[in-house]
Protein backbone atom coordinates (compact mmCIF):
# COMPACT_ATOMS: atom_id res chain seq x y z
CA UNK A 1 78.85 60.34 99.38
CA UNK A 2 82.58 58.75 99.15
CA UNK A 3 84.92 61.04 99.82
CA UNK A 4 88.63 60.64 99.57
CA UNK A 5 90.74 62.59 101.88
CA UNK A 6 93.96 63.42 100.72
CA UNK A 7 97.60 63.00 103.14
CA UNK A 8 100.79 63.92 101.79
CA UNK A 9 103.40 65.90 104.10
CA UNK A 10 103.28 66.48 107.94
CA UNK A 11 100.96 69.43 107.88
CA UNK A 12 98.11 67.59 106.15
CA UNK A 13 97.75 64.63 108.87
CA UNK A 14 96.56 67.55 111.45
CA UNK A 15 94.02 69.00 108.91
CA UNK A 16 92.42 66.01 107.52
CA UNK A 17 92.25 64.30 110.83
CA UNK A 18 89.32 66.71 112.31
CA UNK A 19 87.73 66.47 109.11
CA UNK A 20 87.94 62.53 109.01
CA UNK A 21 85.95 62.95 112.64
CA UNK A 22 83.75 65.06 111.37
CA UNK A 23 83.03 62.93 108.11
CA UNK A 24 82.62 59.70 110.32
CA UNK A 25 79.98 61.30 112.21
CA UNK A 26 77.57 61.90 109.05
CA UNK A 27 76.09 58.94 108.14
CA UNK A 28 75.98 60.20 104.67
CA UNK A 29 79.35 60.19 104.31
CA UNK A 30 81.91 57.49 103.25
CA UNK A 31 85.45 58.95 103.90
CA UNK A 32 88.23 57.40 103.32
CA UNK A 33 92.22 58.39 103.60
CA UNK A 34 94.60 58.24 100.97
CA UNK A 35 98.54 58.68 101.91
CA UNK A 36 100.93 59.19 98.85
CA UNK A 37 103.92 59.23 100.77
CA UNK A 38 105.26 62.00 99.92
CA UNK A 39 106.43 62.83 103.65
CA UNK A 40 108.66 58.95 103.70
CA UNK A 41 110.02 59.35 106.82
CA UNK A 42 107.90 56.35 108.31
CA UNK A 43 108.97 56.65 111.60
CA UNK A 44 107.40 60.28 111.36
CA UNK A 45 104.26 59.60 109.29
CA UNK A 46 103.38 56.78 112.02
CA UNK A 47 103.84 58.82 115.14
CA UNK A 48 101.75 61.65 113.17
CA UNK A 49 98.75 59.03 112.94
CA UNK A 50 99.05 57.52 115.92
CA UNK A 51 98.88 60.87 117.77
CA UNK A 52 96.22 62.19 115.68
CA UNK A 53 93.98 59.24 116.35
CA UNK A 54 93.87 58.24 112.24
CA UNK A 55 93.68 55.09 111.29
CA UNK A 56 96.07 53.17 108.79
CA UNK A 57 95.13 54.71 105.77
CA UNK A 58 92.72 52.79 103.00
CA UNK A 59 95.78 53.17 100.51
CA UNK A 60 99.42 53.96 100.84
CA UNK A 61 100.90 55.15 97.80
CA UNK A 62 104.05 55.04 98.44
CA UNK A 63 105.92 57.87 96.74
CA UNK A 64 108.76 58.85 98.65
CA UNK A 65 111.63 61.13 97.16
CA UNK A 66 112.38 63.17 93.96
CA UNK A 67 112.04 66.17 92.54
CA UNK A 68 108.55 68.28 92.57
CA UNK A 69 108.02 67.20 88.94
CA UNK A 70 109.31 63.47 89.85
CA UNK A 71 107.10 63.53 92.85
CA UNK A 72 103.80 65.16 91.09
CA UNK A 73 104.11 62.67 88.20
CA UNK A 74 104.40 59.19 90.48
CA UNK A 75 101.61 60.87 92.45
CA UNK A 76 99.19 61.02 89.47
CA UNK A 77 100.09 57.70 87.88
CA UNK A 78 99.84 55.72 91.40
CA UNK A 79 96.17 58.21 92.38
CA UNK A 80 94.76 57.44 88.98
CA UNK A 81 94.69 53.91 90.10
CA UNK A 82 93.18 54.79 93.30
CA UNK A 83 90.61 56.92 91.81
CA UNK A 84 89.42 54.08 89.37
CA UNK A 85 89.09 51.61 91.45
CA UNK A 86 87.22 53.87 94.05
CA UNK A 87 84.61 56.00 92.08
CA UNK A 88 84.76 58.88 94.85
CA UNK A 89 81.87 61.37 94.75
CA UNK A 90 84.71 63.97 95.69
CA UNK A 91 88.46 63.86 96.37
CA UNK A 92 89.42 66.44 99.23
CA UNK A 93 92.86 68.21 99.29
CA UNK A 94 94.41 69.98 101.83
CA UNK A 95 96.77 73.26 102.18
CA UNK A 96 99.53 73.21 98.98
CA UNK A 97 101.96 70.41 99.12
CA UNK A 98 102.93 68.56 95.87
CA UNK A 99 100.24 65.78 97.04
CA UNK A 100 97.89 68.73 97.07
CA UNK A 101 98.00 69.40 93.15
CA UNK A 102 99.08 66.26 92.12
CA UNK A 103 96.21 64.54 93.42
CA UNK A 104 93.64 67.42 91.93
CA UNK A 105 94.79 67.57 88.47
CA UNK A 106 93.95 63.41 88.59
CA UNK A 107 90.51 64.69 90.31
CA UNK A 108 89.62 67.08 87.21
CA UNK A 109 91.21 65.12 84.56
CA UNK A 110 88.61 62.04 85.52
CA UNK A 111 85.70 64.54 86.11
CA UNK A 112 85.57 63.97 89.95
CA UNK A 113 84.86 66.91 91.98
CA UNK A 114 87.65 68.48 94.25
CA UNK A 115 87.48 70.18 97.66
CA UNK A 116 90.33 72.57 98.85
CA UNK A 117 90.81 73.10 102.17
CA UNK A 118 92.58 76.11 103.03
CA UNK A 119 91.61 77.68 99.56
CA UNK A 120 92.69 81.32 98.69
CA UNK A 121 96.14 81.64 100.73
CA UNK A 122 98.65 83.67 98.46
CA UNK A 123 102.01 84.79 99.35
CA UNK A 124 102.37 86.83 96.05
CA UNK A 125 105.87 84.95 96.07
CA UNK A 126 105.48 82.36 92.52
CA UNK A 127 108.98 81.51 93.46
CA UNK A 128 107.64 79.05 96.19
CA UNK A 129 106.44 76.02 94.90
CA UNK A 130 103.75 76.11 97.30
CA UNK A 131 102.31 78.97 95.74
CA UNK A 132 102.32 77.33 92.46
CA UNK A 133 100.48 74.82 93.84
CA UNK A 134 97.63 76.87 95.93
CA UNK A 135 96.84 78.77 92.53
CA UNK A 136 96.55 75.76 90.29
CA UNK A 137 94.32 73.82 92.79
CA UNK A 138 91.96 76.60 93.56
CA UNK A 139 91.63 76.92 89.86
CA UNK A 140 90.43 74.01 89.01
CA UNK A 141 88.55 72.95 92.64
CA UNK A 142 84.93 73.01 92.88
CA UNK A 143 84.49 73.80 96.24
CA UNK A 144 86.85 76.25 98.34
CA UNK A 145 86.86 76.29 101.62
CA UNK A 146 88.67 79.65 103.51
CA UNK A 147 90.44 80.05 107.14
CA UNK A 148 90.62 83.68 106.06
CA UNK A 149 89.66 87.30 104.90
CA UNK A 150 92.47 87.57 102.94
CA UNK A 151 91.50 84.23 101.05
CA UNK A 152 88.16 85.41 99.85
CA UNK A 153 89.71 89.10 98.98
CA UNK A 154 92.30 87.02 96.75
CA UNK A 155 89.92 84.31 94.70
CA UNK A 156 87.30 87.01 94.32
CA UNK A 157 90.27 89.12 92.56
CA UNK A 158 91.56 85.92 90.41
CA UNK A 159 87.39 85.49 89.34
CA UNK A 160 86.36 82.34 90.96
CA UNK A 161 82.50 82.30 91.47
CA UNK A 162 81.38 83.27 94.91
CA UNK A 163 78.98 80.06 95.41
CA UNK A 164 82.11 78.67 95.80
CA UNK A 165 83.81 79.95 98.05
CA UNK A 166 82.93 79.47 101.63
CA UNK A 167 84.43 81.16 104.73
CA UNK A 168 84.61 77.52 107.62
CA UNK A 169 87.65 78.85 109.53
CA UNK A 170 90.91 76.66 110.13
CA UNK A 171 91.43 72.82 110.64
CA UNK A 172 94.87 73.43 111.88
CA UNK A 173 93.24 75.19 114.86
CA UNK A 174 90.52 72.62 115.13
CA UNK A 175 93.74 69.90 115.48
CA UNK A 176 95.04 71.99 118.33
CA UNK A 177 91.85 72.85 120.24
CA UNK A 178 91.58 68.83 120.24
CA UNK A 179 94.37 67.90 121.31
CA UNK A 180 95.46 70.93 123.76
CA UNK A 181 94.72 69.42 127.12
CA UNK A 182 96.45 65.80 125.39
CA UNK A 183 99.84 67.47 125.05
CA UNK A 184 99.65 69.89 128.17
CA UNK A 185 99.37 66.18 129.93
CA UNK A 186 103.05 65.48 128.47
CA UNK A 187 106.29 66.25 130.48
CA UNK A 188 107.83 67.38 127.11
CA UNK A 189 110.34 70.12 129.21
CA UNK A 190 111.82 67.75 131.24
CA UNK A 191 112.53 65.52 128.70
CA UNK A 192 114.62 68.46 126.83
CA UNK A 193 116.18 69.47 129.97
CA UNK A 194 114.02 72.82 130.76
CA UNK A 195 112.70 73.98 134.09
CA UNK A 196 109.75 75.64 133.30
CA UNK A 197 107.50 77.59 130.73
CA UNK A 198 108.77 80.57 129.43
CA UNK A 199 112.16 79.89 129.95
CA UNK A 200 113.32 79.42 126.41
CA UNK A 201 113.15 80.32 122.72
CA UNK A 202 111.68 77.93 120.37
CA UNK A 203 113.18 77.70 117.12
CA UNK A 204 112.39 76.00 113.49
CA UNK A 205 114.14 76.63 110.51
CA UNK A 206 113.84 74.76 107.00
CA UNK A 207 112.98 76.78 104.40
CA UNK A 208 115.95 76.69 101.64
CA UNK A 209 116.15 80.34 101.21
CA UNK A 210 116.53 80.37 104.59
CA UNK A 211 119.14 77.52 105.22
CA UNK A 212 120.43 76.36 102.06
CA UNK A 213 123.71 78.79 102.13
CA UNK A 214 126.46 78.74 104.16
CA UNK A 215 125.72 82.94 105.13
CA UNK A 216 121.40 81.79 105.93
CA UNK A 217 123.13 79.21 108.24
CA UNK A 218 125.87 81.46 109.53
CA UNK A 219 123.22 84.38 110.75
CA UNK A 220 120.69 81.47 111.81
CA UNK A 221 123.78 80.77 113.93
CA UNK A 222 124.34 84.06 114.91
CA UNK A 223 120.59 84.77 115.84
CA UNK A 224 120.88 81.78 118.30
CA UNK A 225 124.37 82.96 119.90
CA UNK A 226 122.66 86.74 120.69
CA UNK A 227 119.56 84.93 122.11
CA UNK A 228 121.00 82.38 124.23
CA UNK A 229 122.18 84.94 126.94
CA UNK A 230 118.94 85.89 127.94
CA UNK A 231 116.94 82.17 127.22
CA UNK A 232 117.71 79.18 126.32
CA UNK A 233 117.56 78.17 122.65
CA UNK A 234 115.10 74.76 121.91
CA UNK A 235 115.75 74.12 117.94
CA UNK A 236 114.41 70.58 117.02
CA UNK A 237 116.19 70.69 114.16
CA UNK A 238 115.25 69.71 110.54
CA UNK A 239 117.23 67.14 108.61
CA UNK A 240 117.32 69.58 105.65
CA UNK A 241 119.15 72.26 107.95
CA UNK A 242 121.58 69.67 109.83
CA UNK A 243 122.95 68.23 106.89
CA UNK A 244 123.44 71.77 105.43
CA UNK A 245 125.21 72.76 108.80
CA UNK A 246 127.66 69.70 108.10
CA UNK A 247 128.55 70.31 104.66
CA UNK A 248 129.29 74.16 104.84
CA UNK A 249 131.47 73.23 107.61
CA UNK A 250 129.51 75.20 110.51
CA UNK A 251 129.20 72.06 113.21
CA UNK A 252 131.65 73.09 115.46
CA UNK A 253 130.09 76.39 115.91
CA UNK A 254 126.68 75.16 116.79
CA UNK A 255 128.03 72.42 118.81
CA UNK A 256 129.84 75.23 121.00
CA UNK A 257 126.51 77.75 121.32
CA UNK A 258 126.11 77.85 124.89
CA UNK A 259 122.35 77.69 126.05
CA UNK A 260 121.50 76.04 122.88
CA UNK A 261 119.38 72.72 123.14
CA UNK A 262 119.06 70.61 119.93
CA UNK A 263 116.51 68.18 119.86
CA UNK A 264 115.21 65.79 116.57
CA UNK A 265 112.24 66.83 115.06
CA UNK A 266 109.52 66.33 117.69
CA UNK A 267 105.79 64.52 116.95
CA UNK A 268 102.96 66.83 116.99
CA UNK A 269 101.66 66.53 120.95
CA UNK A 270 105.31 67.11 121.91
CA UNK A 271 105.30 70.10 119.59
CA UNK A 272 102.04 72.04 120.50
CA UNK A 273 103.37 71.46 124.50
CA UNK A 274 106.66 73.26 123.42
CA UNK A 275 105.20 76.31 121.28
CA UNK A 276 102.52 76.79 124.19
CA UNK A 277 105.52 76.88 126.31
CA UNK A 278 108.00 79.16 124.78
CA UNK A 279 108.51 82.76 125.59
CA UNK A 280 109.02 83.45 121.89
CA UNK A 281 108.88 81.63 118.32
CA UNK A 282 111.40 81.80 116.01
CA UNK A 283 110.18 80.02 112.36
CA UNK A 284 109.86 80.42 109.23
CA UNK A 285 107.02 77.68 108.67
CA UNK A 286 103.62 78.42 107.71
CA UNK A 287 101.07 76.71 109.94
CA UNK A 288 102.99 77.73 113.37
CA UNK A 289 102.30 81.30 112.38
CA UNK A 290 98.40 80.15 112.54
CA UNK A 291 99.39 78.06 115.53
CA UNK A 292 101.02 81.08 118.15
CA UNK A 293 98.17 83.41 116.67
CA UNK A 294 95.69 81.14 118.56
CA UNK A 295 97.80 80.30 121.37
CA UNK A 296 98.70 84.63 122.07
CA UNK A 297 102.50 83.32 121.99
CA UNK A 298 104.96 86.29 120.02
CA UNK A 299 106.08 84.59 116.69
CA UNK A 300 108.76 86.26 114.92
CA UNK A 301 108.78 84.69 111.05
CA UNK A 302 111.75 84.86 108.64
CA UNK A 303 109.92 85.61 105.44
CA UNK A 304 109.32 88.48 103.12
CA UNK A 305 105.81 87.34 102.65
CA UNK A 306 103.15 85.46 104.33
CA UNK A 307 100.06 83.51 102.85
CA UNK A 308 98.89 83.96 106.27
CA UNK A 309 98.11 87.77 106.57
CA UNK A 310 95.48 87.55 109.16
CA UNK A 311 98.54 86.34 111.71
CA UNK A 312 100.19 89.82 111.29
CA UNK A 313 97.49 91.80 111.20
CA UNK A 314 95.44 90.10 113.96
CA UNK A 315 97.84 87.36 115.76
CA UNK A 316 100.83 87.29 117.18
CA UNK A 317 102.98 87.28 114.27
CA UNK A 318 105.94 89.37 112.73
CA UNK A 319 107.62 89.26 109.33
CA UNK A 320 110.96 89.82 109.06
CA UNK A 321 112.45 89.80 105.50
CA UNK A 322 115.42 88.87 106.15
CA UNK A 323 118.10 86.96 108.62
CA UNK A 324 119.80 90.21 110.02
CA UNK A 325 121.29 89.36 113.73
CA UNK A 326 121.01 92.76 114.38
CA UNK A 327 117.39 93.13 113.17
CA UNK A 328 116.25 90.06 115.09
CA UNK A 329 118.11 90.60 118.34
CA UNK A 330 116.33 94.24 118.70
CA UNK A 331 112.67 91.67 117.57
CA UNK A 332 113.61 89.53 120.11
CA UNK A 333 114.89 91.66 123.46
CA UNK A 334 111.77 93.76 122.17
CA UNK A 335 109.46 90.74 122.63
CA UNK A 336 111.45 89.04 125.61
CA UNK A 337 110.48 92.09 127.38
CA UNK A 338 107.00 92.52 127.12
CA UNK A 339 106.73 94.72 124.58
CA UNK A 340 105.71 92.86 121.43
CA UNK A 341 102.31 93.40 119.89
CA UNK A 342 99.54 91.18 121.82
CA UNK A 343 97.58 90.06 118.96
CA UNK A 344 93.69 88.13 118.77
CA UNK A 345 92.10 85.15 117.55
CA UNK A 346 90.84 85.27 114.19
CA UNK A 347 86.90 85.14 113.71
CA UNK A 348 85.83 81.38 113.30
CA UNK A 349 89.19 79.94 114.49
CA UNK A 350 87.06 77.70 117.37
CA UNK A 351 87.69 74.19 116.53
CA UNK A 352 84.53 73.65 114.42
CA UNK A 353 85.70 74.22 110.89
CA UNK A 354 85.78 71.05 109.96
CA UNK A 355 82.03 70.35 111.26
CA UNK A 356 80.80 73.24 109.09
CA UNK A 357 82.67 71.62 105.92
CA UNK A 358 80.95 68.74 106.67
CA UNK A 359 77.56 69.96 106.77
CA UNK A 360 78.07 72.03 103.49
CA UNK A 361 78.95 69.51 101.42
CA UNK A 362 76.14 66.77 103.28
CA UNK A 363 73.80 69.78 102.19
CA UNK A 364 75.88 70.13 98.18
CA UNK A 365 75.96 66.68 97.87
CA UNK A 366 71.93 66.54 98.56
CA UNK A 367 70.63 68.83 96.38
């Protein structure tokens, strides 16, 4: 069985690289890694697969920039190719980055089966291109495989057949359980300048509703001023949200934040070290949501909606619509002492997901 596994954008390396282990350890399986490029910061992409033990990938598309449509079309024409030459028995596709449906629609169109990993997610916001691109590829995948409740509720509700759909848990969390001890190991504090655990805020921000305006920056700002009195600030800030900083003209006021650290974007051992470290997490991403909710760190998350339901109404997590200093100060003196909700780990978030998607489709593929 030849499968080909799917990398696109930072948060696919740590998903596909549990399943990649788990693939290589059935001798039934053939897998092999395909990286479109879509995340072209090289630097970043090699530091992602050096950490996560991949190896070079069996073809490197290439893509780099553009627009969603720019990127999804270069995708297909350059996959096609890939797909030809290869004759997979299944293309696997993670989470809901362009790479994601790109690579699917080139799946179906050449009658090759698709996996999705991470199936069912829905933020019920069709303004994000990401959910655009979870409903498409669910649509047309023949095998879905769920981190979630809320993921089965949601397919079962848009008709896809329950043979299916299959409940395996999360290979985000089997990434982390992995490498855990790895990137306790690393003296990632003192390389930032922090004394110890707990002593600070984390903080990522990069969403463009969130960032793209000169008043998203200017609260973001804000939020960071009102923390810093009480802990220190860590934002490893995205490129996105420095170069809007400089052209709305807000530099000087985030250069003169007092308590504020600002660090580049960090690889992903230095990253799990920091979030397992942190007091509090301030974010509006979607996998460190699922990330805090299995460490029991408070998350606070600047978005109206969440794919991830199962980290607010189990984890650690908190929505908060919008970027209100006031609202966020009262989150995070609320949280800073003590009195946040303490939240669980979600059923079949272990670290084995990726071995039970493995020994479904060994068991698919054999019948």
């Amino acid at each position: 069985m030849k499968i080909l596994n799917i990398v696109g954008a930072r948060p696919n390396f740590m998903k596909v690289a549990p399943l990649h282990r788990a693939f290589q350890r059935k001798s039934e399986i053939e897998s092999k890694i395909v990286h479109t490029g879509q995340h072209y910061d090289a630097k970043m992409s090699d530091v992602f697969f050096n950490q996560l033990e991949l190896p070079k990938p069996d073809y490197f598309l290439g893509i780099g920039g553009g627009s969603h449509t720019q990127q999804t079309a270069k995708i297909m024409l350059e996959f096609e190719k890939v797909v030809e030459a290869e004759q997979p028995d299944l293309v696997l596709v993670v989470g809901d980055v362009t790479s994601t449906i790109a690579c699917a629609l080139v799946a179906t169109k050449m009658h090759i089966p698709i996996a999705h990993v991470e199936a069912g997610l829905r933020s019920g916001d069709r303004r994000m291109p990401e959910e655009i691109n979870r409903i498409l590829t669910d649509s047309i995948s023949d095998y879905l495989f769920v981190t979630e409740q809320a993921g089965i509720d949601n397919l079962k509700h848009e008709g896809v057949p329950a043979e299916k759909v299959f409940m395996v848990g999360n290979c985000m969390i089997d990434s982390l359980v992995y490498y855990r001890q790895k990137a306790s190991q690393m003296n990632v504090l003192g390389g930032v300048g922090l004394a110890s655990a707990h002593s600070y805020v984390l903080m990522t921000m990069h969403r463009p509703a969130n960032v793209d305006t000169a008043e998203g920056l200017t609260s973001i700002l804000q939020i960071i001023e009102n923390t810093t009195p009480y802990k220190k600030v860590l934002f490893p800030i995205h490129p996105r949200t420095k170069n809007n900083i400089e052209r709305f003209g807000l530099k000087a006021k985030l250069d003169a934040i007092e308590g504020l650290i600002l660090t580049e974007p960090q690889g992903y051992l230095e990253f799990l070290n920091l979030m397992e470290n942190a007091a509090l997490v301030i974010t509006d991403s979607g996998g460190i949501q699922e990330e805090t909710t299995y460490l029991q760190v408070p998350c606070l998350t600047f978005r109206d909606s969440t794919e991830r339901p199962v980290t607010v109404e189990l984890g650690t997590n908190q929505l908060l619509a919008d970027l209100n200093p006031v609202t966020v100060h009262e989150k995070v003196i609320e949280t800073l002492e003590g009195r946040a909700k303490k939240g669980v780990i979600p059923p079949l978030w272990d670290g084995h997901a990726a071995e039970r998607i493995a020994e479904i489709l060994v068991e698919k593929f054999n019948q």
